[in-house]
PDB file of N, CA and C in Angstrom:
ATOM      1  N   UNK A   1      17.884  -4.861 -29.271  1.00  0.00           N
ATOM      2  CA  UNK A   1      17.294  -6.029 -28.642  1.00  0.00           C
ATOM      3  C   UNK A   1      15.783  -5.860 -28.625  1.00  0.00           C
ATOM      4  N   UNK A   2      14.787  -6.585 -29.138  1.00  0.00           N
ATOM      5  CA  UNK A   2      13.548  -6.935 -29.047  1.00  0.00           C
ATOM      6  C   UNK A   2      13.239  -7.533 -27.784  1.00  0.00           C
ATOM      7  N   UNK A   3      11.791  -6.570 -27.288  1.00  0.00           N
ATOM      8  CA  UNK A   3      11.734  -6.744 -25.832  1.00  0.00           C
ATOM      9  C   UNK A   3       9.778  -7.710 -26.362  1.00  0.00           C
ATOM     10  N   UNK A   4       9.671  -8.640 -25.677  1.00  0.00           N
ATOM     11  CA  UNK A   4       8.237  -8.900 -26.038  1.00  0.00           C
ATOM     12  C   UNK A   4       7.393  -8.618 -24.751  1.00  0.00           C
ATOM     13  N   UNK A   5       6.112  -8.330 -24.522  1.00  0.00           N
ATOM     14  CA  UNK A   5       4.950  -7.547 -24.031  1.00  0.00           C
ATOM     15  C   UNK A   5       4.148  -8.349 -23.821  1.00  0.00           C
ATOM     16  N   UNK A   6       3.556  -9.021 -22.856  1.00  0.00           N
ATOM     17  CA  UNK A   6       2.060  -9.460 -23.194  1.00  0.00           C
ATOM     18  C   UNK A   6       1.056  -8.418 -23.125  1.00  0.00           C
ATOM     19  N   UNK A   7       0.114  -8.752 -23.795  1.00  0.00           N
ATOM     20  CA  UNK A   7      -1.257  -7.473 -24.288  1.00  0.00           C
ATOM     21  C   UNK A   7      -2.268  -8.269 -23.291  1.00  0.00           C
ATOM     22  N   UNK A   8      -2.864  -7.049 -22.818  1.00  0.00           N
ATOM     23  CA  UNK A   8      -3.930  -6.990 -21.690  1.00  0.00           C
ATOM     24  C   UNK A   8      -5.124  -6.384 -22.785  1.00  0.00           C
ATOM     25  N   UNK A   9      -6.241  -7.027 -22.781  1.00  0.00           N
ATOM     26  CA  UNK A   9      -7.253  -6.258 -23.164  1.00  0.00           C
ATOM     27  C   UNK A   9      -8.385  -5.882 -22.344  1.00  0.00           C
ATOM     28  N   UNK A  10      -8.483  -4.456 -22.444  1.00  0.00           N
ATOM     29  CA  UNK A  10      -9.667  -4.323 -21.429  1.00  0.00           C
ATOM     30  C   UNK A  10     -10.580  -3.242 -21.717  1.00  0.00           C
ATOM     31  N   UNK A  11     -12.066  -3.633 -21.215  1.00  0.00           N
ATOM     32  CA  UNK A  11     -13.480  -2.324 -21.504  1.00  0.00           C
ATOM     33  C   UNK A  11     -13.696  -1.482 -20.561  1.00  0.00           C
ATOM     34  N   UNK A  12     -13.420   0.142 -20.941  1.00  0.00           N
ATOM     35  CA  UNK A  12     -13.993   0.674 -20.529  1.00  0.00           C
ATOM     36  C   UNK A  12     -14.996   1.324 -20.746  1.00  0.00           C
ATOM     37  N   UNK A  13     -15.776   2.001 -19.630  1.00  0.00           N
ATOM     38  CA  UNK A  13     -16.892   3.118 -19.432  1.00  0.00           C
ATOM     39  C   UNK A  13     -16.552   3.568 -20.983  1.00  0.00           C
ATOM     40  N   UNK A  14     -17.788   4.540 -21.424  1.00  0.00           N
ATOM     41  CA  UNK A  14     -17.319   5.333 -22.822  1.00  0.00           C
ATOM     42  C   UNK A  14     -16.527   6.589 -22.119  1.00  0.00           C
ATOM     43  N   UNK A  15     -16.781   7.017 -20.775  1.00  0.00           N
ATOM     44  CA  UNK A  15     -16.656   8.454 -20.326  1.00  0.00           C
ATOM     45  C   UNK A  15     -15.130   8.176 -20.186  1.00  0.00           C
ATOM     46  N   UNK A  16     -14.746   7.050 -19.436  1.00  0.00           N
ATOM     47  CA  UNK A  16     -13.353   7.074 -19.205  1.00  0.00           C
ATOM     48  C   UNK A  16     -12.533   6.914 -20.337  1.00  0.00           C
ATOM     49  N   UNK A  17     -12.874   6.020 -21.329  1.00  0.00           N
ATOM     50  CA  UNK A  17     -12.486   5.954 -21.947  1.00  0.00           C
ATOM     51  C   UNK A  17     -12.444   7.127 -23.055  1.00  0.00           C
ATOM     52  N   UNK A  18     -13.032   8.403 -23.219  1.00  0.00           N
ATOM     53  CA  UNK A  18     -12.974   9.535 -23.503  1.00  0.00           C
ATOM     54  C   UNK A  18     -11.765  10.197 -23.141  1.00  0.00           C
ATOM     55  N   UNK A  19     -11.571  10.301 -21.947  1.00  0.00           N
ATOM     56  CA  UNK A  19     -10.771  10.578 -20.737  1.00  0.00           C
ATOM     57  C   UNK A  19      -9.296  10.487 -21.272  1.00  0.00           C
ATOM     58  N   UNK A  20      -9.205   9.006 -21.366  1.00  0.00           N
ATOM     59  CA  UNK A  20      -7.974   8.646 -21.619  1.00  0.00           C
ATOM     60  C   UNK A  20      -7.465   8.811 -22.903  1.00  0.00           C
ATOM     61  N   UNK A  21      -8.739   8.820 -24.064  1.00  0.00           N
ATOM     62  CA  UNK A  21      -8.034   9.152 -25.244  1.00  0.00           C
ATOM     63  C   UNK A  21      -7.564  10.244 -24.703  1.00  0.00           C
ATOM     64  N   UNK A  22      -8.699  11.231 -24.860  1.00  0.00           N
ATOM     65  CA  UNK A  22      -8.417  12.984 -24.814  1.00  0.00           C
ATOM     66  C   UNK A  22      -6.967  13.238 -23.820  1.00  0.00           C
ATOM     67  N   UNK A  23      -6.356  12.344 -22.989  1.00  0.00           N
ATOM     68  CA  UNK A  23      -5.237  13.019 -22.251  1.00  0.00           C
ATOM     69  C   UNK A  23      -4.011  12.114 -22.962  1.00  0.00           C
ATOM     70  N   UNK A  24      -4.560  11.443 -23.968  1.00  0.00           N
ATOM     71  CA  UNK A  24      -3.337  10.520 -24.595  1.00  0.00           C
ATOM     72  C   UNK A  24      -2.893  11.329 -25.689  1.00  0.00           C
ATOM     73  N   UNK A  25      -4.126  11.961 -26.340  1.00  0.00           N
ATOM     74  CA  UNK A  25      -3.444  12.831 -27.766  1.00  0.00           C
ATOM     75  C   UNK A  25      -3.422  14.363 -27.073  1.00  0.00           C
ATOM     76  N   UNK A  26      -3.614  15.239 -26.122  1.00  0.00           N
ATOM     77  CA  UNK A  26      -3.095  16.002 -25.633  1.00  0.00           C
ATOM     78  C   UNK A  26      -1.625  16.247 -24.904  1.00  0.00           C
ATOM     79  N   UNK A  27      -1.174  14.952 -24.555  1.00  0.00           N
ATOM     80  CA  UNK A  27       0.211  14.481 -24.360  1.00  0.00           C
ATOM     81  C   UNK A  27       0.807  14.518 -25.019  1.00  0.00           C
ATOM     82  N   UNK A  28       1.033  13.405 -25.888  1.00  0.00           N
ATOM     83  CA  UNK A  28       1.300  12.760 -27.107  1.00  0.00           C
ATOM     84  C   UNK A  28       2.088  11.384 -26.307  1.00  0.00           C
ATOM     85  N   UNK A  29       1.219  10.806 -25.533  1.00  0.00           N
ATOM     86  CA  UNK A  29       1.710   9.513 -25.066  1.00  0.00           C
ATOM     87  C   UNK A  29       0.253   8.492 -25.490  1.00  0.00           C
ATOM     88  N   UNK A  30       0.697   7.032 -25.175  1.00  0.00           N
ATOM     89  CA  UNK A  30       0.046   6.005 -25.431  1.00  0.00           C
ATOM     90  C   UNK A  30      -0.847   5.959 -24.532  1.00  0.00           C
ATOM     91  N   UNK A  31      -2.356   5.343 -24.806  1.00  0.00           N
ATOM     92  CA  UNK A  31      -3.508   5.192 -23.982  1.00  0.00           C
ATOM     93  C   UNK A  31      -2.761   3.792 -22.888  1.00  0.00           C
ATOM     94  N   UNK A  32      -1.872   3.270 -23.507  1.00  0.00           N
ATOM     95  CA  UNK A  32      -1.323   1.857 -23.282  1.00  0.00           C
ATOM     96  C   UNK A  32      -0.231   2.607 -21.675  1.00  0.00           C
ATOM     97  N   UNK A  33       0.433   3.571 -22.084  1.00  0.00           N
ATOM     98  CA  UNK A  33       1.102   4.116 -21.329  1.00  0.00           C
ATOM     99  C   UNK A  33       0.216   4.448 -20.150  1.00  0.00           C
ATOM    100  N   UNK A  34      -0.554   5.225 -20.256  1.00  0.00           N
ATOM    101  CA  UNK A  34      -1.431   5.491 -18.868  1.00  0.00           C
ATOM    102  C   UNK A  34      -2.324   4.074 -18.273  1.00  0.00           C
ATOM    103  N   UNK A  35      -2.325   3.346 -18.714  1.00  0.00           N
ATOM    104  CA  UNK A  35      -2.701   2.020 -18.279  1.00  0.00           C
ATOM    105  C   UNK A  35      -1.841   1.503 -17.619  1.00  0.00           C
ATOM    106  N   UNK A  36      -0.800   1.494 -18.249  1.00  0.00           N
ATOM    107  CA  UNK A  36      -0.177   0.513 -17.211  1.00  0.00           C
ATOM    108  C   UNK A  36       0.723   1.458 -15.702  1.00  0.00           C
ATOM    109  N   UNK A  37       0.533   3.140 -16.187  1.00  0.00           N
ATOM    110  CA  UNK A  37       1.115   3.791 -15.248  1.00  0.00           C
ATOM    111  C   UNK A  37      -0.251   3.515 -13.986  1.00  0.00           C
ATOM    112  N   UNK A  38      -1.300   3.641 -14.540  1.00  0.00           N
ATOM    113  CA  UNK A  38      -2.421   3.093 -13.462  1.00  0.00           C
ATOM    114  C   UNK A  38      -2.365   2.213 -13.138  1.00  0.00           C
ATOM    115  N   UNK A  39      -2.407   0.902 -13.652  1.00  0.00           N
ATOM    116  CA  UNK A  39      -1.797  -0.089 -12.471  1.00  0.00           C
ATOM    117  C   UNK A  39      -0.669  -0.612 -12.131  1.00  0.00           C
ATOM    118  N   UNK A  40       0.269  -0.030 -11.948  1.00  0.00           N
ATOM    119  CA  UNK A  40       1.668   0.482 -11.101  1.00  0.00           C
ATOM    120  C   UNK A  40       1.180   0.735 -10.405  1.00  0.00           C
ATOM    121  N   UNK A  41       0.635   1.875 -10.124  1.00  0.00           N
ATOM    122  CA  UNK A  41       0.437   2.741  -9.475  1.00  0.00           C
ATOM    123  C   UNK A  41      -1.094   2.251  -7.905  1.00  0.00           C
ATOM    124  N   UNK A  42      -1.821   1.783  -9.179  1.00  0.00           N
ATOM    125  CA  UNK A  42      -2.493   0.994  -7.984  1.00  0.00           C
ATOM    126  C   UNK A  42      -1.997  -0.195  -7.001  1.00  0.00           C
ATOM    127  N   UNK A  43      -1.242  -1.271  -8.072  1.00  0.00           N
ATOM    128  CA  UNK A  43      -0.656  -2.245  -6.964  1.00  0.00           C
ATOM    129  C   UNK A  43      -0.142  -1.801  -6.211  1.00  0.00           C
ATOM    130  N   UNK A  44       0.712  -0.390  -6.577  1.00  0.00           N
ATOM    131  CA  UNK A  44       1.423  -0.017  -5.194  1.00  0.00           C
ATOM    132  C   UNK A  44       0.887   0.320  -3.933  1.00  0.00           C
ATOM    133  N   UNK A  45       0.008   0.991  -4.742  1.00  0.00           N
ATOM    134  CA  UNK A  45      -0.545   1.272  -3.073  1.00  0.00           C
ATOM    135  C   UNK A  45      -1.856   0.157  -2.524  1.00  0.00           C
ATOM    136  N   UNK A  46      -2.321  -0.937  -3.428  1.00  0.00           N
ATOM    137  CA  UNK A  46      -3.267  -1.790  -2.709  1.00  0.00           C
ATOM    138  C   UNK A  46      -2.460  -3.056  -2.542  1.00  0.00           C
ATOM    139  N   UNK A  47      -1.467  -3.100  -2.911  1.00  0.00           N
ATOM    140  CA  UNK A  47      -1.147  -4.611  -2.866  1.00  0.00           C
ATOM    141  C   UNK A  47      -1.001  -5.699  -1.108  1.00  0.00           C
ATOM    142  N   UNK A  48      -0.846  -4.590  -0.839  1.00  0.00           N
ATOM    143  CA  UNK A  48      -0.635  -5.446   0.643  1.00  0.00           C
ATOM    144  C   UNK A  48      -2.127  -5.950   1.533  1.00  0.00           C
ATOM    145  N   UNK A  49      -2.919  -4.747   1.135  1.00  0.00           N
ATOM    146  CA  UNK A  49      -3.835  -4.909   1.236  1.00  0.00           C
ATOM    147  C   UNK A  49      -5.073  -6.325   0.197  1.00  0.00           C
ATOM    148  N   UNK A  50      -4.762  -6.479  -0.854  1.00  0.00           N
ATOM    149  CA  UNK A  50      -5.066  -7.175  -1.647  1.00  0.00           C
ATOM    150  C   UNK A  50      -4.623  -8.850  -0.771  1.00  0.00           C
ATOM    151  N   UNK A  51      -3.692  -8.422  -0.687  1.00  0.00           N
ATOM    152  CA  UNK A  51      -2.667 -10.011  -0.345  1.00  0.00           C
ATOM    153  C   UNK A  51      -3.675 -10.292   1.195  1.00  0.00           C
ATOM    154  N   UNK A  52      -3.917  -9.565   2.039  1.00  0.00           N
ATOM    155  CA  UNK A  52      -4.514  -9.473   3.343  1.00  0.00           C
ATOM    156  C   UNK A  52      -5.980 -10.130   3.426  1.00  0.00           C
ATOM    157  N   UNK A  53      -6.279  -9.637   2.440  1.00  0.00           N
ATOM    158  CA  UNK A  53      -8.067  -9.987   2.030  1.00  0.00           C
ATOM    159  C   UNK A  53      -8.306 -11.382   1.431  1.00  0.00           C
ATOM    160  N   UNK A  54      -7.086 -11.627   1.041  1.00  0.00           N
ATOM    161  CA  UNK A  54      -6.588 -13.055   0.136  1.00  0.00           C
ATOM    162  C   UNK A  54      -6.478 -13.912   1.005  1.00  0.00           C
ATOM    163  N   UNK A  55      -5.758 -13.755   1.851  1.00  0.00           N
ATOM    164  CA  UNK A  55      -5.152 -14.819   2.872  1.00  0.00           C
ATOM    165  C   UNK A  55      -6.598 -14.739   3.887  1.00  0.00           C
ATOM    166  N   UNK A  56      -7.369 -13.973   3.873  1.00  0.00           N
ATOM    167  CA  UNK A  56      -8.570 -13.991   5.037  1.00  0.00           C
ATOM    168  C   UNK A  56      -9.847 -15.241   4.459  1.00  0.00           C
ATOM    169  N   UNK A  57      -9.757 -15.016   3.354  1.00  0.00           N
ATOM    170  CA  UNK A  57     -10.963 -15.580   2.381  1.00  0.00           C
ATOM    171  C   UNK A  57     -10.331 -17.218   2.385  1.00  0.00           C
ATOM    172  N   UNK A  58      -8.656 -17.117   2.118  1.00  0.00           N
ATOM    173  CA  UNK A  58      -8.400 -18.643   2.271  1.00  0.00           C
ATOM    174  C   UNK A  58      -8.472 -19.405   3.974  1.00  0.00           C
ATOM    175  N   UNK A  59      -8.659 -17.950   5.013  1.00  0.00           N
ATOM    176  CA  UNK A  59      -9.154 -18.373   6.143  1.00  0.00           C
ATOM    177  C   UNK A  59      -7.422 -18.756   7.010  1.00  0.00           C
ATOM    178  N   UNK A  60      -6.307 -18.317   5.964  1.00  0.00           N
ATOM    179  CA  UNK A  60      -5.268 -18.189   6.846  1.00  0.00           C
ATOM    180  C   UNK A  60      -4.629 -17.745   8.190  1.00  0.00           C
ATOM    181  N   UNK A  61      -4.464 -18.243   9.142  1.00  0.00           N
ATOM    182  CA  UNK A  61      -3.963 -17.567  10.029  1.00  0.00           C
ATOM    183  C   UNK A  61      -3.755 -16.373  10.167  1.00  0.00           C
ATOM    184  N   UNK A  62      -3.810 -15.435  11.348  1.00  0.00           N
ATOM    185  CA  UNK A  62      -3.402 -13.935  11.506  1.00  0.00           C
ATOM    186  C   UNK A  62      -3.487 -13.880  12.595  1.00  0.00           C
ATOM    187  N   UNK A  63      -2.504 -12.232  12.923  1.00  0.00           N
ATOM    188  CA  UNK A  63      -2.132 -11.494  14.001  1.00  0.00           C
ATOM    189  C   UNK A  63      -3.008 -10.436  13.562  1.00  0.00           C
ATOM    190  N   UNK A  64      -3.997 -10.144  14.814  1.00  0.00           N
ATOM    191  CA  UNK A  64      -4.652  -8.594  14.795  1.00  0.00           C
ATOM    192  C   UNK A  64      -3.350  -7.512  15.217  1.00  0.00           C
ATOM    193  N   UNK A  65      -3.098  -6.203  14.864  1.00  0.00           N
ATOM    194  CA  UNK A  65      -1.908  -5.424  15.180  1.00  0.00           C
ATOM    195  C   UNK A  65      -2.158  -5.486  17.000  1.00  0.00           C
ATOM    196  N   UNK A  66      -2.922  -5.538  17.471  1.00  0.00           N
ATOM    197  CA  UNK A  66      -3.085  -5.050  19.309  1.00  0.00           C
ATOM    198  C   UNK A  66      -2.478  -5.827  19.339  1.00  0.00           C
ATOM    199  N   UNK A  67      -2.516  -7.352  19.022  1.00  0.00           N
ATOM    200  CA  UNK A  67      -1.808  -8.639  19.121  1.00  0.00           C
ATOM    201  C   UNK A  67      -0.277  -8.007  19.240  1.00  0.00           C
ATOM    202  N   UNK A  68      -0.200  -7.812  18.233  1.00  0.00           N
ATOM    203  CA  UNK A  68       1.279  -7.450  17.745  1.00  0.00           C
ATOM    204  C   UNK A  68       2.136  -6.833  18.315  1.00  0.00           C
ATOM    205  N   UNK A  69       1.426  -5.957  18.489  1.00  0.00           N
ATOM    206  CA  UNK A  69       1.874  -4.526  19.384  1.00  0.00           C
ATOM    207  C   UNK A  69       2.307  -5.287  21.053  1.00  0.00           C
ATOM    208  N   UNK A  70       1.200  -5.828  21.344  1.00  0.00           N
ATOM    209  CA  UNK A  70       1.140  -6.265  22.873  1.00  0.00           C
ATOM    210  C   UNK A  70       2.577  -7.121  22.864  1.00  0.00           C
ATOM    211  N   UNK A  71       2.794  -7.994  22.075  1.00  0.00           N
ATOM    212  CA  UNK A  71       3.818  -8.928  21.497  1.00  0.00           C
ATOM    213  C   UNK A  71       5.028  -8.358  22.062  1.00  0.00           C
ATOM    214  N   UNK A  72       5.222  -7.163  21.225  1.00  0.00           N
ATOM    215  CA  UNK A  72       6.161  -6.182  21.228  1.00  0.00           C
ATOM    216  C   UNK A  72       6.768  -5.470  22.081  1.00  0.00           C
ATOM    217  N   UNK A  73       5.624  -5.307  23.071  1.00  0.00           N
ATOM    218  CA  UNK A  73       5.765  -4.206  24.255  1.00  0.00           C
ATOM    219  C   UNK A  73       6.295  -5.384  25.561  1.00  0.00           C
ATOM    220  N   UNK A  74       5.862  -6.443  25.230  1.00  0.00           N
ATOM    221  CA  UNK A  74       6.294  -7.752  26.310  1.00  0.00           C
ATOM    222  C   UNK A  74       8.164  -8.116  26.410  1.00  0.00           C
ATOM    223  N   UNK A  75       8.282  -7.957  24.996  1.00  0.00           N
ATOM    224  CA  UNK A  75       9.485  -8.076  25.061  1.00  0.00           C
ATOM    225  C   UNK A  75       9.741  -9.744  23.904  1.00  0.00           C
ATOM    226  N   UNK A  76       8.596 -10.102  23.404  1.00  0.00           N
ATOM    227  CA  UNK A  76       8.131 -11.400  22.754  1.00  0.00           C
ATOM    228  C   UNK A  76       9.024 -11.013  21.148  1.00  0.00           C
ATOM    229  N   UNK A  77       9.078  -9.784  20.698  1.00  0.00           N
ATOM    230  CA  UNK A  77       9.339  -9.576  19.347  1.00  0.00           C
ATOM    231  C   UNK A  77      10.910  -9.010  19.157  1.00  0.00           C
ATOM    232  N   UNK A  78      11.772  -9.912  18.629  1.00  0.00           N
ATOM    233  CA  UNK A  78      12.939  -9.213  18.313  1.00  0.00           C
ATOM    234  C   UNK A  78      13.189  -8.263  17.541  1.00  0.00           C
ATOM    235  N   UNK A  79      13.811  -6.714  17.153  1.00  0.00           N
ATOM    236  CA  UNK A  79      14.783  -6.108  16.624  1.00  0.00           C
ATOM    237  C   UNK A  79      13.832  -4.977  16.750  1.00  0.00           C
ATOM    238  N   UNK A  80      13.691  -3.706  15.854  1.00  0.00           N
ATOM    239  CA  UNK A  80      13.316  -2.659  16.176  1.00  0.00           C
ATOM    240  C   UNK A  80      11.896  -2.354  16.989  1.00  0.00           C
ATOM    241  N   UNK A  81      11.297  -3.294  17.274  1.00  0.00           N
ATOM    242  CA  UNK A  81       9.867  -2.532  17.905  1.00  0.00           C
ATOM    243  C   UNK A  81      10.198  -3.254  19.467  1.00  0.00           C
ATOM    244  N   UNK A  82      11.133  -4.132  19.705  1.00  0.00           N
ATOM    245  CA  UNK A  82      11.466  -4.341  21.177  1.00  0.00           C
ATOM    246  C   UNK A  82      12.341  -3.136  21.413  1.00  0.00           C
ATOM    247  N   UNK A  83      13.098  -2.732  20.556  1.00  0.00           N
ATOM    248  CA  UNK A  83      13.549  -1.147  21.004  1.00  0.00           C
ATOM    249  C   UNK A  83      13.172  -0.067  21.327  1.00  0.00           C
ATOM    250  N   UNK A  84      12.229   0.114  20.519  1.00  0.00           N
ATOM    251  CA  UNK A  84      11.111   0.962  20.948  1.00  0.00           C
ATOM    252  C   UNK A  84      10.833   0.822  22.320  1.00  0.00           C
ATOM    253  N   UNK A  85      10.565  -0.101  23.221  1.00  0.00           N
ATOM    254  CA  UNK A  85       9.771  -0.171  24.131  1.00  0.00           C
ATOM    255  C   UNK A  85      10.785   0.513  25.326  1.00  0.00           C
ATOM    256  N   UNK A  86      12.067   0.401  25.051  1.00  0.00           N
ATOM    257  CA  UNK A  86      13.020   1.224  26.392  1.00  0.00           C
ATOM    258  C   UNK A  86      12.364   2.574  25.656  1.00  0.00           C
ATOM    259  N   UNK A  87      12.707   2.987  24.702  1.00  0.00           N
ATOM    260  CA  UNK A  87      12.237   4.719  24.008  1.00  0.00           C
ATOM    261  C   UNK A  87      11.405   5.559  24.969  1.00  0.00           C
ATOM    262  N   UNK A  88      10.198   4.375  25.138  1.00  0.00           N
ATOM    263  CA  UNK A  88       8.982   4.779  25.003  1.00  0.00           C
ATOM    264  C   UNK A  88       8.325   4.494  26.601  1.00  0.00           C
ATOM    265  N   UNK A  89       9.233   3.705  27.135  1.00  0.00           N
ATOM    266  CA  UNK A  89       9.092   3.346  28.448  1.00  0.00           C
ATOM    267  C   UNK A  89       8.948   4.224  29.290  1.00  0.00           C
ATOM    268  N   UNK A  90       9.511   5.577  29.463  1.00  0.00           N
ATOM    269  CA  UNK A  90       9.750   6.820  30.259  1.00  0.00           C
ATOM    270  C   UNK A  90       9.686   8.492  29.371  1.00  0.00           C
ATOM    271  N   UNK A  91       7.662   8.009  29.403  1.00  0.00           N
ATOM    272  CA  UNK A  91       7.633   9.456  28.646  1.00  0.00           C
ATOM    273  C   UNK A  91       8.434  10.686  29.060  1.00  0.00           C
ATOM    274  N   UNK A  92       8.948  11.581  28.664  1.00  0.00           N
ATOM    275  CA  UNK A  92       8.976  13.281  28.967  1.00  0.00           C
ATOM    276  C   UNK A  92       8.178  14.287  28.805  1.00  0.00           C
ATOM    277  N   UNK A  93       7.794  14.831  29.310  1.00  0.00           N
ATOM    278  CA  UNK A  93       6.821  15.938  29.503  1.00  0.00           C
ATOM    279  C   UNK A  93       7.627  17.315  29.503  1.00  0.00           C
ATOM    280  N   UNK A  94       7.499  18.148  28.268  1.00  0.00           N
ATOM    281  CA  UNK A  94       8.382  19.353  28.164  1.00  0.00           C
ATOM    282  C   UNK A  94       7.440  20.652  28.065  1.00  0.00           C
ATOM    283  N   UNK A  95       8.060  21.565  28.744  1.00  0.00           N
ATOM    284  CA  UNK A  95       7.266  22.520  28.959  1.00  0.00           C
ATOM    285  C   UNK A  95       6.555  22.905  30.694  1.00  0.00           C
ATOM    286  N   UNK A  96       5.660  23.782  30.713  1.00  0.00           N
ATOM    287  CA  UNK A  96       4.846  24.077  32.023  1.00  0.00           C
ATOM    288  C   UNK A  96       3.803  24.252  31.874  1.00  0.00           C
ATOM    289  N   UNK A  97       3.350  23.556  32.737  1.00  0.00           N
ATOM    290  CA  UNK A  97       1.380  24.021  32.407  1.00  0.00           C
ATOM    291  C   UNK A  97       0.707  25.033  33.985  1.00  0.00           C
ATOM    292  N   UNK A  98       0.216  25.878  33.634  1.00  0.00           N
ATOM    293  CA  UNK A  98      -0.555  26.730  34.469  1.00  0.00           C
ATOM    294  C   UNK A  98      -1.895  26.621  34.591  1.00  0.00           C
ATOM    295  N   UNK A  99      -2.477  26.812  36.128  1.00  0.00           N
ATOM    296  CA  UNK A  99      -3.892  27.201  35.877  1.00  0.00           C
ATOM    297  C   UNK A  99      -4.660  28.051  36.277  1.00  0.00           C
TER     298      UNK A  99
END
């Protein structure tokens, strides 16, 4: 089965782009391969953040987390973080302290 690809073209730095040859033929993988393992790898870890900055600029609505939290601790938010709040309601203190 023939899988089709769209092609991204993109410039880099000469240095990085050094970089990536030199660790593509020391491998023996594709410059194409570490590209796209880099941005995998970045959406993963910026994407939520990306989406956040997005919705601020379109001036969308939001909850600051204190908001949230406060929400939570009221008894305002259903399923695991209203649970939390019996948990967390009656710290324990383990151990003895001397002075």
């Amino acid at each position: 089965m023939f899988s089709m690809f769209n092609m991204l073209g993109i410039r880099l730095e000469p240095e990085l782009e050094g970089k990536l040859d030199s660790l593509a033929k020391e491998t023996g993988r594709s410059k194409s391969y570490y590209a796209r393992q880099a941005i995998r790898q970045y959406l993963e870890d910026h994407e939520d953040y990306l989406k956040g900055i997005a919705a601020l600029e379109r001036r969308e609505p939001t909850i600051h987390t204190r908001r949230a939290g406060a929400q939570a601790w009221s008894g305002r938010l259903p399923g695991p973080l209203k649970d939390q709040k019996a948990r967390r309601s009656s710290p324990k203190v383990h151990g003895s302290f001397s002075a």
